[in-house]
C-alpha atoms as a PDB file:
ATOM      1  CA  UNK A   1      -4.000  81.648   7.167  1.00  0.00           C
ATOM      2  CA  UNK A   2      -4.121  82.557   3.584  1.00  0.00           C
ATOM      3  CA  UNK A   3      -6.580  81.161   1.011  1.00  0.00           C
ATOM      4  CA  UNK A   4      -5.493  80.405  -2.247  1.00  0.00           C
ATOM      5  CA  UNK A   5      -8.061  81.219  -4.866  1.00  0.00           C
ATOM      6  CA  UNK A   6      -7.825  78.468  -7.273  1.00  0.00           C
ATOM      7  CA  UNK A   7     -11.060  78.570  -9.714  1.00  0.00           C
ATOM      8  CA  UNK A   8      -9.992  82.264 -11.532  1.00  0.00           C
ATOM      9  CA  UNK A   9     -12.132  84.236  -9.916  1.00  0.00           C
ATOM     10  CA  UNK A  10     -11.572  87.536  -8.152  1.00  0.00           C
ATOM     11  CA  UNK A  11     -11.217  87.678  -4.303  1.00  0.00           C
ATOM     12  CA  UNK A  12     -14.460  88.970  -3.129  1.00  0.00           C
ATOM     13  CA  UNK A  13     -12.617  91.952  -0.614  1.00  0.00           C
ATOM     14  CA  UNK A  14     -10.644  92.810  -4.329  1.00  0.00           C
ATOM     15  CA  UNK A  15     -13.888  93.371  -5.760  1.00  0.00           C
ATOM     16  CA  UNK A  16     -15.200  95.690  -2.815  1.00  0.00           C
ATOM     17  CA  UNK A  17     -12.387  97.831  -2.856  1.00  0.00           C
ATOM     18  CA  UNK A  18     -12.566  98.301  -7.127  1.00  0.00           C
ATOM     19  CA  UNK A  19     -16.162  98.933  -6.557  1.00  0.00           C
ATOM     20  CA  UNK A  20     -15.303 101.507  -3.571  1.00  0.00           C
ATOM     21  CA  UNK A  21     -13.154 103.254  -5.781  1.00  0.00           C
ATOM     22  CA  UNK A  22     -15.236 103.685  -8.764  1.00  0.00           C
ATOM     23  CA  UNK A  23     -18.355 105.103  -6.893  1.00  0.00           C
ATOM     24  CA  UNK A  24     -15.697 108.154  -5.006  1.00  0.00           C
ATOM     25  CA  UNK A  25     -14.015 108.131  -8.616  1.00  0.00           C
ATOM     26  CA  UNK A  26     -17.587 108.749 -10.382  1.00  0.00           C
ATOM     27  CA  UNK A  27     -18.760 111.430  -7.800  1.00  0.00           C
ATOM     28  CA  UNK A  28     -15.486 113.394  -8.548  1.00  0.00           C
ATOM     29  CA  UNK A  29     -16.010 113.052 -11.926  1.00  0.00           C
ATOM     30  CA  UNK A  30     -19.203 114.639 -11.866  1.00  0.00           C
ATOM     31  CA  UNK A  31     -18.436 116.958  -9.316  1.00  0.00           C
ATOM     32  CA  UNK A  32     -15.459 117.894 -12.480  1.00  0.00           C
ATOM     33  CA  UNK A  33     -17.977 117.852 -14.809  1.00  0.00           C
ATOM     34  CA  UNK A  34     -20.541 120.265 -13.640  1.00  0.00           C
ATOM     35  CA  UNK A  35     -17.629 122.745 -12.587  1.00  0.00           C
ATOM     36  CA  UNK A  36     -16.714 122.809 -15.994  1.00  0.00           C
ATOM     37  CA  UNK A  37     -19.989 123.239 -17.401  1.00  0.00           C
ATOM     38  CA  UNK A  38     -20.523 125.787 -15.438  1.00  0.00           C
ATOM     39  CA  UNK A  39     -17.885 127.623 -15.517  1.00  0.00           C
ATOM     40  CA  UNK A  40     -18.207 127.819 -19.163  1.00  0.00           C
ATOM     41  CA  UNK A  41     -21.310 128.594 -19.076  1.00  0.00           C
ATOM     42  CA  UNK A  42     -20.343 131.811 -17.041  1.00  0.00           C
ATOM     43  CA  UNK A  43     -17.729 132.355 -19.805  1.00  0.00           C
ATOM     44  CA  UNK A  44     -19.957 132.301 -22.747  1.00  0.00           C
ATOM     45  CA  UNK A  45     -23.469 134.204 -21.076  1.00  0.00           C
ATOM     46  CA  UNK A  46     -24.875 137.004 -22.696  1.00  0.00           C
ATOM     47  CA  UNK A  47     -23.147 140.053 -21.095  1.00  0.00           C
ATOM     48  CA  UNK A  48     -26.610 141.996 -21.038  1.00  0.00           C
ATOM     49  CA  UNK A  49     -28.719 139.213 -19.520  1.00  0.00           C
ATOM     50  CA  UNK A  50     -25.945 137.359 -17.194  1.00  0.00           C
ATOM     51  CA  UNK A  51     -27.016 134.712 -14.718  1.00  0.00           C
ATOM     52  CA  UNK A  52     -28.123 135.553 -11.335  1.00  0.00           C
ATOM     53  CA  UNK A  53     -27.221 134.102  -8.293  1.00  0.00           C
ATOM     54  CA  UNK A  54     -30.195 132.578  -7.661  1.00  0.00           C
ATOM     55  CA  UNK A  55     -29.336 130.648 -11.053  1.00  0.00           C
ATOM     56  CA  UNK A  56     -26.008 129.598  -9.853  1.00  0.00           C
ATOM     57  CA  UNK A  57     -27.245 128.890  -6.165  1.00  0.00           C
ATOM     58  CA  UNK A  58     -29.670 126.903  -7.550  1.00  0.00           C
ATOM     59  CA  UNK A  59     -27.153 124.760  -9.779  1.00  0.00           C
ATOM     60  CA  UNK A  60     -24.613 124.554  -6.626  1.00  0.00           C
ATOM     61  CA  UNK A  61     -27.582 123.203  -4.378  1.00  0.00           C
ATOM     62  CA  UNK A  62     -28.217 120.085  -7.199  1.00  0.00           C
ATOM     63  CA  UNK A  63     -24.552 119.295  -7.346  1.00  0.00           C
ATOM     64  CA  UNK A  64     -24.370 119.347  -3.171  1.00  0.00           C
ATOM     65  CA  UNK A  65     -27.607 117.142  -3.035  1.00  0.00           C
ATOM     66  CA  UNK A  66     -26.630 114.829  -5.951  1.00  0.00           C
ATOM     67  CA  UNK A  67     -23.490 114.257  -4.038  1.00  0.00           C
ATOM     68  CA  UNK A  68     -24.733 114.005  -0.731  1.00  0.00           C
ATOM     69  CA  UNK A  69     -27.110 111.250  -1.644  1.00  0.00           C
ATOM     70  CA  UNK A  70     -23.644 109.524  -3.054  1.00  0.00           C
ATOM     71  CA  UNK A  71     -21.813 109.650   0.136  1.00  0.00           C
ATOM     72  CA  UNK A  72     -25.347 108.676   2.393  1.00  0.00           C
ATOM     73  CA  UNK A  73     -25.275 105.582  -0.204  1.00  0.00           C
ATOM     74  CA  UNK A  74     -21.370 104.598   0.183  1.00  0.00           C
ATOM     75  CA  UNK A  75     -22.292 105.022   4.086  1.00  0.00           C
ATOM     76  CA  UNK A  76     -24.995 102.955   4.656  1.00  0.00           C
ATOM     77  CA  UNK A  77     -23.170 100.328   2.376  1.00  0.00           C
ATOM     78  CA  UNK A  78     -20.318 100.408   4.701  1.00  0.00           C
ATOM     79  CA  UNK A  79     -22.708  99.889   7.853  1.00  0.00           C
ATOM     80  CA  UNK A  80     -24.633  97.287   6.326  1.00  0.00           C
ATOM     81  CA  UNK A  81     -21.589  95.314   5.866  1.00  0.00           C
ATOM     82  CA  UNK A  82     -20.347  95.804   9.412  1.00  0.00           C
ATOM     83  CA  UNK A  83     -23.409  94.540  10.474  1.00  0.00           C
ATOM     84  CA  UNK A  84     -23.359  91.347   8.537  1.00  0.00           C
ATOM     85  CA  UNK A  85     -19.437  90.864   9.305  1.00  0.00           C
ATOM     86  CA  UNK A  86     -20.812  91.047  13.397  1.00  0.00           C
ATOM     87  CA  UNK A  87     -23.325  89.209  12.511  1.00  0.00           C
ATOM     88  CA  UNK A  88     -21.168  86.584  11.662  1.00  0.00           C
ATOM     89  CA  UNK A  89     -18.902  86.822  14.218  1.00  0.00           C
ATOM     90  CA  UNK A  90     -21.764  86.464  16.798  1.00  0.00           C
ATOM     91  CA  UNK A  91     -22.590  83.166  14.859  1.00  0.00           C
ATOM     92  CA  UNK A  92     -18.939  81.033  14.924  1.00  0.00           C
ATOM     93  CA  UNK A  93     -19.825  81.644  18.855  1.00  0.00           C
ATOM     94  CA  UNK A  94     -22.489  79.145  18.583  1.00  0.00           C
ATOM     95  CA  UNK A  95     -20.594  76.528  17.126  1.00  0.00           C
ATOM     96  CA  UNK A  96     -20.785  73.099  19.172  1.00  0.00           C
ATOM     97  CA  UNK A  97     -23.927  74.675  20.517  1.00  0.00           C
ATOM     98  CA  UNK A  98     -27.685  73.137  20.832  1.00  0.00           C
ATOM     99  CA  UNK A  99     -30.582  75.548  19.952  1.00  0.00           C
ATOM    100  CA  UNK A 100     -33.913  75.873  19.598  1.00  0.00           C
ATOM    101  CA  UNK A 101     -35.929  76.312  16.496  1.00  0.00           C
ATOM    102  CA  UNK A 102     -39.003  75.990  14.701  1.00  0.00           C
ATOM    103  CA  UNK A 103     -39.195  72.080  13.637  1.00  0.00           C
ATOM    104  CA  UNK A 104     -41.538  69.337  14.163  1.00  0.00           C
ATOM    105  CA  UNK A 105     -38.735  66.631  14.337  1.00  0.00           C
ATOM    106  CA  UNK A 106     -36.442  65.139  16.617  1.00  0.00           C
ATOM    107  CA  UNK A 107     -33.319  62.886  17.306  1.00  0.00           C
ATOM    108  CA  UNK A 108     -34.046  59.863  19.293  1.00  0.00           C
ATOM    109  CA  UNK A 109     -30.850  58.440  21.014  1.00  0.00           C
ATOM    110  CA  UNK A 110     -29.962  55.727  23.193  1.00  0.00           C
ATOM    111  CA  UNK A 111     -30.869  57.886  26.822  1.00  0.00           C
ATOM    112  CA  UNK A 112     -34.283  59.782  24.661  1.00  0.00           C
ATOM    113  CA  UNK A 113     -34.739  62.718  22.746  1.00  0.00           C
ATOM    114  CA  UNK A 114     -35.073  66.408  23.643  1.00  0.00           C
ATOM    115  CA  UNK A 115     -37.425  69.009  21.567  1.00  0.00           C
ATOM    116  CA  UNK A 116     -39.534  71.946  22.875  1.00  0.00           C
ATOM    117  CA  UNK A 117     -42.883  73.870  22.196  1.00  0.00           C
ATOM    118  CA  UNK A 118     -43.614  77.758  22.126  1.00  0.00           C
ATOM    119  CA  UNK A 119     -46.784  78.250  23.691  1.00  0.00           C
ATOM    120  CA  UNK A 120     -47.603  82.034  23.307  1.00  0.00           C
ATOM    121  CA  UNK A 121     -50.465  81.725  25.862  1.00  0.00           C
ATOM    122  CA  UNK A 122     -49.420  79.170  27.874  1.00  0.00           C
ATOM    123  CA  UNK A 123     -51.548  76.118  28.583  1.00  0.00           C
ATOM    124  CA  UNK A 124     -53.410  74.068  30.755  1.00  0.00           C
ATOM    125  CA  UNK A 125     -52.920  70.917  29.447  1.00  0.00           C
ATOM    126  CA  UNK A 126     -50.724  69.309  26.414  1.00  0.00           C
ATOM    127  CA  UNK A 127     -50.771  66.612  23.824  1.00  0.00           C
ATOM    128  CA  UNK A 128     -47.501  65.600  22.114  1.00  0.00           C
ATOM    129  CA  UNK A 129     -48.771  62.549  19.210  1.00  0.00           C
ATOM    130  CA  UNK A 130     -45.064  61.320  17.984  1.00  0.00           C
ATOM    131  CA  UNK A 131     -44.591  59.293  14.600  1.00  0.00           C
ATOM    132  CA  UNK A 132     -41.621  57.467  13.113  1.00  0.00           C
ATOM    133  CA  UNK A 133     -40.526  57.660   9.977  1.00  0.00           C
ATOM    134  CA  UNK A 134     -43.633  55.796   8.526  1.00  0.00           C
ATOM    135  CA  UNK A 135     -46.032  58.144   9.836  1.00  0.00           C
ATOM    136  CA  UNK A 136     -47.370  55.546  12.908  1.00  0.00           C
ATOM    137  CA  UNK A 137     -47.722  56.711  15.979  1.00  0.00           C
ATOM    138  CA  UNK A 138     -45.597  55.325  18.699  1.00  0.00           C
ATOM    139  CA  UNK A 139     -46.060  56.924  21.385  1.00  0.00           C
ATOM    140  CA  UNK A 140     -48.450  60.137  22.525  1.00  0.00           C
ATOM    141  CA  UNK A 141     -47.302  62.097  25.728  1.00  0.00           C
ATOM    142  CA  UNK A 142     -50.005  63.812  27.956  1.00  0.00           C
ATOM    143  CA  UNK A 143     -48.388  66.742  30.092  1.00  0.00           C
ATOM    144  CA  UNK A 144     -49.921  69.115  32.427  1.00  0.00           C
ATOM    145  CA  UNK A 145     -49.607  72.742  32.793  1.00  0.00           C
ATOM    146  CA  UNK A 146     -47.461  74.633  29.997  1.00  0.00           C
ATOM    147  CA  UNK A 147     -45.952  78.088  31.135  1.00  0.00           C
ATOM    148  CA  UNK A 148     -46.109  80.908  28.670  1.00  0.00           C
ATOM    149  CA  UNK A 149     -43.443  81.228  26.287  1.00  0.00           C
ATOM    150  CA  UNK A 150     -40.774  78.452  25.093  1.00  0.00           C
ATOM    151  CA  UNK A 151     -40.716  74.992  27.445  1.00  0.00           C
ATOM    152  CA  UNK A 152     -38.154  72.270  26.556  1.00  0.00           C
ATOM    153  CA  UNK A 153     -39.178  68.837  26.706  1.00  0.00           C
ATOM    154  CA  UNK A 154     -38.368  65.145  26.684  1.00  0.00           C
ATOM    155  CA  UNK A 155     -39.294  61.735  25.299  1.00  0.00           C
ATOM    156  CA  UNK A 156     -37.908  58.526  27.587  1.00  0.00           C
ATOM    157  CA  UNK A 157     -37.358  57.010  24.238  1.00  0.00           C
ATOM    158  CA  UNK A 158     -40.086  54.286  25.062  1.00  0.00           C
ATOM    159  CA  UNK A 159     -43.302  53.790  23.038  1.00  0.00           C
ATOM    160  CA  UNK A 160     -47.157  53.001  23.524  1.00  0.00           C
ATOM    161  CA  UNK A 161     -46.072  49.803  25.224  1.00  0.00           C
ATOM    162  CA  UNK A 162     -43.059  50.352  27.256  1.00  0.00           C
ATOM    163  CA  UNK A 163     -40.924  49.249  25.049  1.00  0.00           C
ATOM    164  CA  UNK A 164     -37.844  51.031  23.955  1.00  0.00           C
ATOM    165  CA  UNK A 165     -38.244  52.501  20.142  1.00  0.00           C
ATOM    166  CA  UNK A 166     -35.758  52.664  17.431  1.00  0.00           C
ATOM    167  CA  UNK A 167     -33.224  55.282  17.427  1.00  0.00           C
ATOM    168  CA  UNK A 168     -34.200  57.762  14.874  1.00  0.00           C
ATOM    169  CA  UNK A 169     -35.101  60.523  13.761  1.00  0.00           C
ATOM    170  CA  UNK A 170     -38.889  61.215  14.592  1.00  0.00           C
ATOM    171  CA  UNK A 171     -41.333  63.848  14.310  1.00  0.00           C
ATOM    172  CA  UNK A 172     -44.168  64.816  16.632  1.00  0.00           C
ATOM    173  CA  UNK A 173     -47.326  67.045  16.887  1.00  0.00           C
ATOM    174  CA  UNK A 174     -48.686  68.882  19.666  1.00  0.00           C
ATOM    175  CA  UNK A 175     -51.899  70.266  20.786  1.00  0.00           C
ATOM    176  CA  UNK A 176     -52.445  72.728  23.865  1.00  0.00           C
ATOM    177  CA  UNK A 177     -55.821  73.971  25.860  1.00  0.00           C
ATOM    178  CA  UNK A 178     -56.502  76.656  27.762  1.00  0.00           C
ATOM    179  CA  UNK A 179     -59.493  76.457  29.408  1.00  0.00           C
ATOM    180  CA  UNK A 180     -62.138  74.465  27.122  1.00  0.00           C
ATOM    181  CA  UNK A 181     -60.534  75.616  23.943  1.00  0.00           C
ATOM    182  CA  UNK A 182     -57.629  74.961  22.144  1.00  0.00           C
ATOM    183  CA  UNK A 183     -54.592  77.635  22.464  1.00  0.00           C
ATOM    184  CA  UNK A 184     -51.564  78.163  19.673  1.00  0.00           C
ATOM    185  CA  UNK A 185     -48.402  75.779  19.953  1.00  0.00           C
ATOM    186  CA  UNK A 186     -45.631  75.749  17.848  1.00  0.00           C
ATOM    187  CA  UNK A 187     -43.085  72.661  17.904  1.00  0.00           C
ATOM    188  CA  UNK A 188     -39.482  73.032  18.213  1.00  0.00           C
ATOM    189  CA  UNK A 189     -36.595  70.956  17.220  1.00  0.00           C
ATOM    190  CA  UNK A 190     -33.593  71.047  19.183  1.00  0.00           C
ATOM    191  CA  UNK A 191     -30.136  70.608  16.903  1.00  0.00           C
ATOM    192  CA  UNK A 192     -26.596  71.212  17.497  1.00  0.00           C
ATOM    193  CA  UNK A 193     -24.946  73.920  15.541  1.00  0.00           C
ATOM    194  CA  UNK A 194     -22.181  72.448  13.424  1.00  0.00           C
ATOM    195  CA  UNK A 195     -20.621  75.607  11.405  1.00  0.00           C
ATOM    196  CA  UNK A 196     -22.035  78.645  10.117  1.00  0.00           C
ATOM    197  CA  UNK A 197     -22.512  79.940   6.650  1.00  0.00           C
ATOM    198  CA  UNK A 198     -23.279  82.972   4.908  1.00  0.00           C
ATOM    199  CA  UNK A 199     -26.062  83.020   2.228  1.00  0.00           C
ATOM    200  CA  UNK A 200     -27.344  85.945   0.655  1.00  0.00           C
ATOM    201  CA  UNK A 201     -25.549  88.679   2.862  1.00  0.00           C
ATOM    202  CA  UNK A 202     -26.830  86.488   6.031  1.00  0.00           C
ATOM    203  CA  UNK A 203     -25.507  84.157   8.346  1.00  0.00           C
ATOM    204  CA  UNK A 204     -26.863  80.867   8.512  1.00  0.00           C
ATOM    205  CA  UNK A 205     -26.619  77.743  11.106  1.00  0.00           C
ATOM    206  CA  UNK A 206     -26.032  74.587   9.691  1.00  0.00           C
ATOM    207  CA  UNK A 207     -27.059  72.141  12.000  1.00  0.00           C
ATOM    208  CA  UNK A 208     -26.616  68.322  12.865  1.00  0.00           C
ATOM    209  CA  UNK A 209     -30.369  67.972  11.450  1.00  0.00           C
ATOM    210  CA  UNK A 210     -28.641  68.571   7.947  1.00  0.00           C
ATOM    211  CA  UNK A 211     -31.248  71.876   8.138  1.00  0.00           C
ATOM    212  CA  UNK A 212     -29.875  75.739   8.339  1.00  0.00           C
ATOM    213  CA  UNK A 213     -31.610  78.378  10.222  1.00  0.00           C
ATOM    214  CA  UNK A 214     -31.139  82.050  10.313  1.00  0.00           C
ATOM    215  CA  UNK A 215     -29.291  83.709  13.691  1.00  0.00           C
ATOM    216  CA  UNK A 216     -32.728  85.374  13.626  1.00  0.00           C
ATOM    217  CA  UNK A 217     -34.970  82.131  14.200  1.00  0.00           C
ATOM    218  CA  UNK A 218     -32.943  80.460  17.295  1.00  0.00           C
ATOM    219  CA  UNK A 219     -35.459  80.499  19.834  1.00  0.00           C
ATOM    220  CA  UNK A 220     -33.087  79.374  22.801  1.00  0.00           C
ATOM    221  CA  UNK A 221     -29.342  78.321  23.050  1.00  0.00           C
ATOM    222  CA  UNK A 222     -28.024  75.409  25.630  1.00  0.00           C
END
């Protein structure tokens, strides 16, 4: 399929290849440059104190590290690029696909809502304290043992009094032990990825949430 650029400006694959060509047209140029000079500075030295190799070594080493550092730049530009275009490839794969990410919200539907917790330590016991959109609570969950690492969870939709709550969007807090003391855990939303974007030379998930999140920060894929 072909995209029509309609708002004037240049194709951003026209402007790589310009750019390409200007940094191996300016390393010629100066590679023609400093031949030149010195070559006429050979031409025009004082026939009774001429340069000695070591001079022109010397000059021949700057010009082979000046352009060395040229070509080490054009090829780490190139990789970085390839990276990002994998990168992006890697993302369209998890289109139509529900991940996990740092969040303290989540979708309540008609058969409950799914979310998670990372619990670097793991945990004895667990607290999840969930609020609607006001800030109330509606309904706090007490779980048992937490393994270590990333657990999914759910919420029966149903709140302090049996009842079925509101569909919604909700968010929710939770607190872990270990022992008698209190132990790190960090909420998760769960979100289905919608499309993918690229901002800033990196991909990005846009999700049903309305949030993005970096390919980096997806915790776990379903």
């Amino acid at each position: 399929m072909t995209t029509v650029n309609t708002n004037n400006q240049v194709p951003q694959d026209l402007l790589n290849t310009v750019n390409n060509r200007q940094t191996a047209s300016n390393t010629d140029d100066a590679q023609d440059r400093f031949m030149k000079l010195l070559v006429t500075q050979m031409k025009n030295q004082d026939p009774l104190n001429p340069m000695d190799n070591a001079q022109v070594t010397s000059q021949m080493a700057q010009l082979n590290t000046v352009t060395g550092i040229n070509k080490l730049n054009d090829s780490m530009t190139s990789l970085i690029n390839n990276v990002q275009m994998g990168q992006s490839y890697q993302a369209t794969s998890m289109i139509g696909r529900n991940i996990l990410s740092a969040g303290n919200s989540m979708e309540l539907g008609e058969k409950g809502a799914l979310f998670g917790v990372n619990i670097p330590n793991g945990a004895d016991s667990m607290t999840v304290t969930i609020k609607n959109g006001a800030g109330a609570v509606v309904q706090t969950l007490t779980l048992g043992k937490q393994a270590t690492g990333i657990n999914a969870l759910s919420w029966d939709g149903k709140d302090a009094s049996g009842q079925p709550a509101p569909t919604g969007t909700y968010t929710f807090e939770t607190t872990a032990t270990l022992g008698d003391a209190k132990t790190t855990s960090t909420p998760l939303s769960l979100a289905q990825v919608q499309s993918v974007s690229q901002m800033n030379g990196t991909s990005k998930l846009n999700l049903s949430t309305g949030k993005d999140v970096a390919l980096a920060d997806v915790l776990e894929v379903f």
